[in-house]
Protein backbone atom coordinates (compact mmCIF):
# COMPACT_ATOMS: atom_id res chain seq x y z
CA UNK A 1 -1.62 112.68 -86.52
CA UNK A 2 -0.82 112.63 -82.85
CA UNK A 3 -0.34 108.95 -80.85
CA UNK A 4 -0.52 107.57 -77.69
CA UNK A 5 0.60 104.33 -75.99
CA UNK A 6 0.20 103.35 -72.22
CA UNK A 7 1.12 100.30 -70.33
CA UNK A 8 0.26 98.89 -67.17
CA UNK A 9 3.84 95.86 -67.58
CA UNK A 10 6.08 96.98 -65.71
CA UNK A 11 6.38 95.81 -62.35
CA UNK A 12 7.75 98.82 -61.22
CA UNK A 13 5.58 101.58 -62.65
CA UNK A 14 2.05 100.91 -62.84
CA UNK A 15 1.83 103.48 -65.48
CA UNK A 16 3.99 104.42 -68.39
CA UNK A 17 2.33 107.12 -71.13
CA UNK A 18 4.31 107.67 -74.52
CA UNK A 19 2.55 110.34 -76.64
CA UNK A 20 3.59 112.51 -79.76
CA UNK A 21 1.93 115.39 -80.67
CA UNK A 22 2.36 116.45 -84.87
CA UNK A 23 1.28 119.40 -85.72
CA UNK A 24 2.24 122.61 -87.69
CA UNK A 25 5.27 124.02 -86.73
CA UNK A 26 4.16 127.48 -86.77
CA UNK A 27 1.21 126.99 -84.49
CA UNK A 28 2.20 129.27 -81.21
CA UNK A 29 1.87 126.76 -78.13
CA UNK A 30 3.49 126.97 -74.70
CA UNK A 31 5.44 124.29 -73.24
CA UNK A 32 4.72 121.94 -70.85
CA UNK A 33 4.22 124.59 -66.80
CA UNK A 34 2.07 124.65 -64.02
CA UNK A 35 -0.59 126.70 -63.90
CA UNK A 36 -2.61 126.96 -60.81
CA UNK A 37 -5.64 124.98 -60.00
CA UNK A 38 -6.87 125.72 -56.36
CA UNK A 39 -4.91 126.93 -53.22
CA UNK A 40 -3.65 123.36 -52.85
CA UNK A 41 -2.66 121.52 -56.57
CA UNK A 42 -1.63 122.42 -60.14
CA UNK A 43 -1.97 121.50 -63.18
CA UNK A 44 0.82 120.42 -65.42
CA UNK A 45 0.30 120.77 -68.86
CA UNK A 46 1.24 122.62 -72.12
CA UNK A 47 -0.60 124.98 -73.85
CA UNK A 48 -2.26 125.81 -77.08
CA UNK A 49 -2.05 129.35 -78.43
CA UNK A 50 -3.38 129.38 -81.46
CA UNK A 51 -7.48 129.69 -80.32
CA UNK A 52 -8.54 132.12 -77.55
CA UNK A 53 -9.05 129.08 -75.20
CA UNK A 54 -5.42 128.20 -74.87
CA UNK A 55 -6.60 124.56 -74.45
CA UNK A 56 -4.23 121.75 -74.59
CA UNK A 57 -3.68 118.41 -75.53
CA UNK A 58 -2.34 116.55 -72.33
CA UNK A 59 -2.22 117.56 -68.78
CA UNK A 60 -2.00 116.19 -65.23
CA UNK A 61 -2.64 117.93 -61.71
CA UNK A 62 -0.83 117.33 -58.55
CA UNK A 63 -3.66 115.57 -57.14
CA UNK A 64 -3.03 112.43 -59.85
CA UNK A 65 -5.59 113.43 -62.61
CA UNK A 66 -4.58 112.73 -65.56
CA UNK A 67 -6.40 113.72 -69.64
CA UNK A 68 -4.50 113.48 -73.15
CA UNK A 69 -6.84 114.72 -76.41
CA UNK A 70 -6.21 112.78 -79.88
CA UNK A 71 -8.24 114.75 -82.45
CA UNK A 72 -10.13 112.32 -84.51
CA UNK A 73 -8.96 112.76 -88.39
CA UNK A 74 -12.45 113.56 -90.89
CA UNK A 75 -13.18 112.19 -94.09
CA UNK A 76 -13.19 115.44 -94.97
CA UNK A 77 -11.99 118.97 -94.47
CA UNK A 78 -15.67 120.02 -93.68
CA UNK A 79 -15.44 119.02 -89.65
CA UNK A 80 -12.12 119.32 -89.21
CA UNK A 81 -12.72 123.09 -87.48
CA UNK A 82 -15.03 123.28 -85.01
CA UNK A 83 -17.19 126.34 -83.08
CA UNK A 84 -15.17 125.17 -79.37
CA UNK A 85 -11.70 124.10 -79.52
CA UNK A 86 -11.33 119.96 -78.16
CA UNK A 87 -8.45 121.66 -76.43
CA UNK A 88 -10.45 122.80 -73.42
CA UNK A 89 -11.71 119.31 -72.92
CA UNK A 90 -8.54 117.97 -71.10
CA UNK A 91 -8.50 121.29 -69.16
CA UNK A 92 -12.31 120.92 -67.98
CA UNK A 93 -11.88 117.98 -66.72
CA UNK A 94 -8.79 118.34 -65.08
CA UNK A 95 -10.15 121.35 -63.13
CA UNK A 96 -13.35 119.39 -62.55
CA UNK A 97 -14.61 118.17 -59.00
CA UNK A 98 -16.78 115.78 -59.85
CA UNK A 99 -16.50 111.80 -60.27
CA UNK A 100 -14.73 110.45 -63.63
CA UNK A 101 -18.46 109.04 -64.75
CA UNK A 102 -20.53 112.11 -63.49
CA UNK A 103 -18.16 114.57 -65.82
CA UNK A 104 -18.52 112.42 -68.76
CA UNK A 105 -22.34 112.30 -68.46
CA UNK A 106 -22.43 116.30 -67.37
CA UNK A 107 -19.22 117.64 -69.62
CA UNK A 108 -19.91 121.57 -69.01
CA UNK A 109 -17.95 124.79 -69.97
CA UNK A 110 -17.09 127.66 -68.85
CA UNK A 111 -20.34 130.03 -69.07
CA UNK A 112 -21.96 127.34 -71.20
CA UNK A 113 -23.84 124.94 -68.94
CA UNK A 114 -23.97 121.39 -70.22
CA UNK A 115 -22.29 121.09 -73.76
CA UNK A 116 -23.70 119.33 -76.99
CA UNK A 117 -20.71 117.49 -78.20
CA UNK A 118 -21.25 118.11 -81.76
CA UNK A 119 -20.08 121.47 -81.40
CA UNK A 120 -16.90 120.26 -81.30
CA UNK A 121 -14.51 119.02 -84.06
CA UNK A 122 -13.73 115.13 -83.63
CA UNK A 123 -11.73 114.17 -80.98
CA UNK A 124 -10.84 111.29 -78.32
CA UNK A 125 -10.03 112.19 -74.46
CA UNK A 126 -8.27 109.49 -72.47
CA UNK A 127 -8.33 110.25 -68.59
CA UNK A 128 -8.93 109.15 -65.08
CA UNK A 129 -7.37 109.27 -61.74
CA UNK A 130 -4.02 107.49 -61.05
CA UNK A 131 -5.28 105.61 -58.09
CA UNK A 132 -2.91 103.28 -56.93
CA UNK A 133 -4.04 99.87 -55.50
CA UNK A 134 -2.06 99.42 -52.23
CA UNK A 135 -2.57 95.53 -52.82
CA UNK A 136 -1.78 95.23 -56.21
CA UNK A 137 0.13 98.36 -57.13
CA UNK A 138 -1.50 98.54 -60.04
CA UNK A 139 -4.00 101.50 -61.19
CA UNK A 140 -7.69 100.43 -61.43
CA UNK A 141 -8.27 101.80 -65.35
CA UNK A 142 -8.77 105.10 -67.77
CA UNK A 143 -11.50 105.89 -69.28
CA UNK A 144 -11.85 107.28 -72.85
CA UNK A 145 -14.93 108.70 -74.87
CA UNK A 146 -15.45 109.94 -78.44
CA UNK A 147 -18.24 112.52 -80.02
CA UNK A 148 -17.15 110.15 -82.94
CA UNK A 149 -17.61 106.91 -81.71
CA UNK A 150 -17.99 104.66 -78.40
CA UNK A 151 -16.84 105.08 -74.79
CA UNK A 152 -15.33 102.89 -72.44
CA UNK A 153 -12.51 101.58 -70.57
CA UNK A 154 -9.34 100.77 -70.78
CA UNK A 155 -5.90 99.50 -68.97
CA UNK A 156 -8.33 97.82 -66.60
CA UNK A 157 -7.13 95.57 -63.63
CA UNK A 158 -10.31 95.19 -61.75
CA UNK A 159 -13.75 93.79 -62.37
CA UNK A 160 -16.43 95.66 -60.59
CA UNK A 161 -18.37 93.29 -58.65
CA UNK A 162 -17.51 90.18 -61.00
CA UNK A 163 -19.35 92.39 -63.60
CA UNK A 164 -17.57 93.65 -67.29
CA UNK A 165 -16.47 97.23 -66.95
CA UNK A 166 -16.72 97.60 -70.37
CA UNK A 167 -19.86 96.54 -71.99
CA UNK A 168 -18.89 97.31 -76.11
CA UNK A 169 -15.21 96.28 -76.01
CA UNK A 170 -14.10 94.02 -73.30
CA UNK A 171 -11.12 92.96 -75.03
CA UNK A 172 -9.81 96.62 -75.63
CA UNK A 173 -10.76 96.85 -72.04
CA UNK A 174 -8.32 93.75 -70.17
CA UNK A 175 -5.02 94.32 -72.63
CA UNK A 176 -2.64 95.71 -70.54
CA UNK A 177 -0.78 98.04 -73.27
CA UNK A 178 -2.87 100.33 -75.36
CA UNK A 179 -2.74 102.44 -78.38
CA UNK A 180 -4.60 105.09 -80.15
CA UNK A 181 -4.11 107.84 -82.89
CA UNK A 182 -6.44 109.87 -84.55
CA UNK A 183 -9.27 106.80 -85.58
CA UNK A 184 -11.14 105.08 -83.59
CA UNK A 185 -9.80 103.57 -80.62
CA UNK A 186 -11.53 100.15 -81.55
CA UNK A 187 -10.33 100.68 -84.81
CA UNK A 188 -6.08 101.63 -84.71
CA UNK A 189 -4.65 102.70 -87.74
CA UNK A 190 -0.90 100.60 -88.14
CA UNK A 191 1.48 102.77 -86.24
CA UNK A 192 -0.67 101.85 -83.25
CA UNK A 193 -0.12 98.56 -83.60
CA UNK A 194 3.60 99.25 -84.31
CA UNK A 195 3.85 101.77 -81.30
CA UNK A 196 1.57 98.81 -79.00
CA UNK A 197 4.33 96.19 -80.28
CA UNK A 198 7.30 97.99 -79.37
CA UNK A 199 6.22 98.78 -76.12
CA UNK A 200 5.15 95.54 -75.51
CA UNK A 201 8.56 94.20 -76.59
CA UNK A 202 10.45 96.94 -74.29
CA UNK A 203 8.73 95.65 -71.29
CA UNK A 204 10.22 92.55 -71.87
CA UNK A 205 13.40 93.65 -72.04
CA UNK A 206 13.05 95.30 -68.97
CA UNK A 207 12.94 92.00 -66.65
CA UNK A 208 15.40 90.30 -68.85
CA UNK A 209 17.95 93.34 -69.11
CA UNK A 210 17.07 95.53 -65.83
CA UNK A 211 16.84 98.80 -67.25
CA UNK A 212 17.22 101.61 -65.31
CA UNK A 213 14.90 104.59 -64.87
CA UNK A 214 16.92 106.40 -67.38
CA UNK A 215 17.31 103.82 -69.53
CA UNK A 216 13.45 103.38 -69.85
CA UNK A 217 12.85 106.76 -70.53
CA UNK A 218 15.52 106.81 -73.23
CA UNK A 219 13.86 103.68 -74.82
CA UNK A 220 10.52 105.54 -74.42
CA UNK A 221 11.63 108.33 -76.74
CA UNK A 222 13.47 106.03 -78.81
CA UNK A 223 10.06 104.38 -79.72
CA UNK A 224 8.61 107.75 -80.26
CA UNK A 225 11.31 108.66 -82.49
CA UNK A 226 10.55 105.66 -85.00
CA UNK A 227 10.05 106.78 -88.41
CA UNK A 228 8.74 104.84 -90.77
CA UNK A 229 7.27 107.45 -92.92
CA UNK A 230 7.57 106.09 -96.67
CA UNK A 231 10.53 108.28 -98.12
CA UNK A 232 8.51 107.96 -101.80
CA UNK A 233 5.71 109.79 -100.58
CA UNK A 234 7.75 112.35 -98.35
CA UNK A 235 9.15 113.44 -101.67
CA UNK A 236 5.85 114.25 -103.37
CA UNK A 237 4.38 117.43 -104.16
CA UNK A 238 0.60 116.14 -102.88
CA UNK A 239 0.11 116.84 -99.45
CA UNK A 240 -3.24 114.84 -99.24
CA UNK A 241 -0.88 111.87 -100.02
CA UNK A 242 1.62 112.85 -97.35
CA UNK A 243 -1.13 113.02 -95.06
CA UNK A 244 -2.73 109.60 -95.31
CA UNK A 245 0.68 108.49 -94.71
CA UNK A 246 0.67 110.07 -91.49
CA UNK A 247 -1.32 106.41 -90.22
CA UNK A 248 1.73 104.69 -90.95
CA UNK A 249 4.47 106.04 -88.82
CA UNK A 250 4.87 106.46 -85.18
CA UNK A 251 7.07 109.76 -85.94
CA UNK A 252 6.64 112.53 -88.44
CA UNK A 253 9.46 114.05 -90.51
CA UNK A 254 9.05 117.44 -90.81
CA UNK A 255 6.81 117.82 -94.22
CA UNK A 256 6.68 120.52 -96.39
CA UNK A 257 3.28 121.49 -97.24
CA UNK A 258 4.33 123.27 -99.90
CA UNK A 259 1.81 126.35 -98.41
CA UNK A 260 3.49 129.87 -99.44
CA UNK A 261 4.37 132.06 -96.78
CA UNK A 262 2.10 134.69 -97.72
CA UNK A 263 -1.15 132.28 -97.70
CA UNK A 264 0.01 131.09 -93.99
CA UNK A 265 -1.96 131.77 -91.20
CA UNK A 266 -1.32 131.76 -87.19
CA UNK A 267 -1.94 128.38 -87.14
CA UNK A 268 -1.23 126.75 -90.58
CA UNK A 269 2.67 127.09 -91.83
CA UNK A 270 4.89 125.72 -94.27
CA UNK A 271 6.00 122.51 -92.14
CA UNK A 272 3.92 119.62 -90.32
CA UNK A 273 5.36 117.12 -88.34
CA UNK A 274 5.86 115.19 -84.95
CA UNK A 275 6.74 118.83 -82.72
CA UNK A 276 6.18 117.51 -78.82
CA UNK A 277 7.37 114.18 -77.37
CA UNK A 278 6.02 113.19 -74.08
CA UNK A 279 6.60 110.10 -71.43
CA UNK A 280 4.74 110.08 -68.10
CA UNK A 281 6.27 107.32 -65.64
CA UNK A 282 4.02 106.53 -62.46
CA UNK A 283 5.84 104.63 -60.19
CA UNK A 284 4.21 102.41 -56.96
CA UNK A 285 4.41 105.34 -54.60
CA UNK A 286 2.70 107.63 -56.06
CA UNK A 287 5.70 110.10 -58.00
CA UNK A 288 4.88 110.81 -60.94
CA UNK A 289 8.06 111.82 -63.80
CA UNK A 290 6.84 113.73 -66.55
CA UNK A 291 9.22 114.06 -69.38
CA UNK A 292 8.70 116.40 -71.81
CA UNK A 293 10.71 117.09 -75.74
CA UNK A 294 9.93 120.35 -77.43
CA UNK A 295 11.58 119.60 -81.05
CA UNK A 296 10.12 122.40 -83.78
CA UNK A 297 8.47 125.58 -83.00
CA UNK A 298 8.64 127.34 -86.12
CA UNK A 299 9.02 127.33 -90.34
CA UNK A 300 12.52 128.18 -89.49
CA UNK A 301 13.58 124.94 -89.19
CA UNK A 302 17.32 124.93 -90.15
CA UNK A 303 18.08 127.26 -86.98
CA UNK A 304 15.01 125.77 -84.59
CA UNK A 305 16.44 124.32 -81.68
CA UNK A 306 14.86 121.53 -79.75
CA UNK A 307 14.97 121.55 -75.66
CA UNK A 308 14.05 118.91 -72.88
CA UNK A 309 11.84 119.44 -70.14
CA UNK A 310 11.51 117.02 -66.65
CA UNK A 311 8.96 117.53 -63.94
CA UNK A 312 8.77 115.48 -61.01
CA UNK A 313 5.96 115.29 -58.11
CA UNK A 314 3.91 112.77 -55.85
CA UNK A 315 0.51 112.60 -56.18
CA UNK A 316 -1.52 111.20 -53.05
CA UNK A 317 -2.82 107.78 -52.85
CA UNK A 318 -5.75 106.33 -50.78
CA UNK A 319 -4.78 103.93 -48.23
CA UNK A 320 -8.02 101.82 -49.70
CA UNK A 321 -11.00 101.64 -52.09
């Protein structure tokens, strides 16, 4: 049960992204590299290698693009695999050319023409272009859609010709720190709310205490690291139960599922838990930090050893709208 939290606070970075990604442990996925995009930008991104597509689950090119994928969790296990993988969503329309509204409206794959939505499981896709506004410094907005729900935007800082830029949830639209997991964006399960306060509360603290760039990062991961998973339920043999706890905590202790080795698959092991930590600082001029914590990457847990990735690049800015 993956989360994300972005705010547009801080007066020095008009973007900062916190996102965890919990999965199984055994599922093979690449680290965060660049692969190429055209003769002139890349695309920064891990990758999933457990389906054919090797899609992923956040990513951001050179050029300022930006796309992270929340899978949206089923009622039941009947939807929870689907015929495409969501995975090559954040890809498509990172390698896309076209504007942020035309993709949405014309989402098309790779020898597929235009795609019915359906076909794949649930999911949310927050993305956009990290256009900085030379007057304000402050991005314009993201967008996000659903195949399960609405679409909108969000972390907005502009109205478009005194008009609503947001015509379901204006609210969700104007708040300037936002938070989603695997429900509903309009509809956050509690560690959202949890992960939306204690972002909220480190901005703060960033006026008040001056916190350095390394200091805010460390505070980032610190909030990604909370774990409020109920120790009761960790200790249970039901792994349904574990799993509806998953709403509940911004981190994920590594949980057994109690799945024997020998009914395993490549993508399904033993262990499920938070396995990637990422924070993506944009500051005023464009440079974008990308901070990246590989923690599990196998059942072998006792001997699994976590690593730390950091990317750094400036994306180009307009001079104007």
């Amino acid at each position: 049960m993956c989360i994300l939290v972005a705010t547009t606070k801080h007066p020095d970075y008009p973007l900062i992204l916190l996102s965890n990604r919990d999965e199984y442990f055994k599922r093979p996925t690449r680290p965060a590299h660049f692969r190429p995009l055209d003769s002139s930008s890349k695309i920064l991104s891990p990758a999933d290698l457990g389906r054919s597509e090797n899609g992923t689950w956040i990513g951001i090119t050179t050029t300022g693009k930006i796309a992270v994928l929340l899978n949206y969790r089923e009622d039941d296990n009947k939807n929870s695999f689907s015929e495409i993988s969501r995975g090559i969503l954040p890809l498509e329309y990172l390698c896309g050319k076209s504007s942020d509204d035309d993709w949405f409206h014309h989402i098309k794959l790779p020898n597929e023409g235009k795609i019915d939505l359906s076909r794949i499981g649930g999911f949310s896709l927050v993305f956009g272009k990290l256009n900085i506004d030379p007057g304000t410094t402050k991005i314009d907005h993201l967008n996000i859609i659903s195949n399960r729900g609405d679409h909108g935007k969000i972390l907005g800082t502009n109205q478009v010709h005194g008009e609503p830029c947001n015509d379901l949830h204006d609210d969700i639209y104007s708040k300037k720190t936002f938070g989603i997991s695997n429900s509903l964006y309009y509809n956050p399960w509690r560690k959202v709310k949890l992960g939306e306060d204690m972002v909220d509360e480190l901005m703060e603290r960033t006026t008040t205490e001056s916190l350095s760039k390394h200091e805010l990062i460390e505070e980032c991961f610190k909030i990604l690291s909370t774990d409020t998973y109920n120790r009761e339920i960790y200790q249970c043999n039901d792994f349904d139960i574990k799993f509806k706890e998953l709403r509940n905590s911004i981190f994920i202790p590594p949980l057994d599922t109690g799945k024997p080795e020998q009914d395993s698959s490549k993508t399904v092991g033993r262990y499920y838990g938070t396995r990637t930590q990422t924070v993506i600082i944009l500051d005023k001029h464009g440079t974008i930090d990308y901070f990246e914590r590989n923690l599990h990457n196998s059942d072998d847990i006792e001997t699994d050893r976590s690593f730390n990735q950091h990317f750094s690049f400036k994306v180009p800015q307009p001079s104007r709208y």
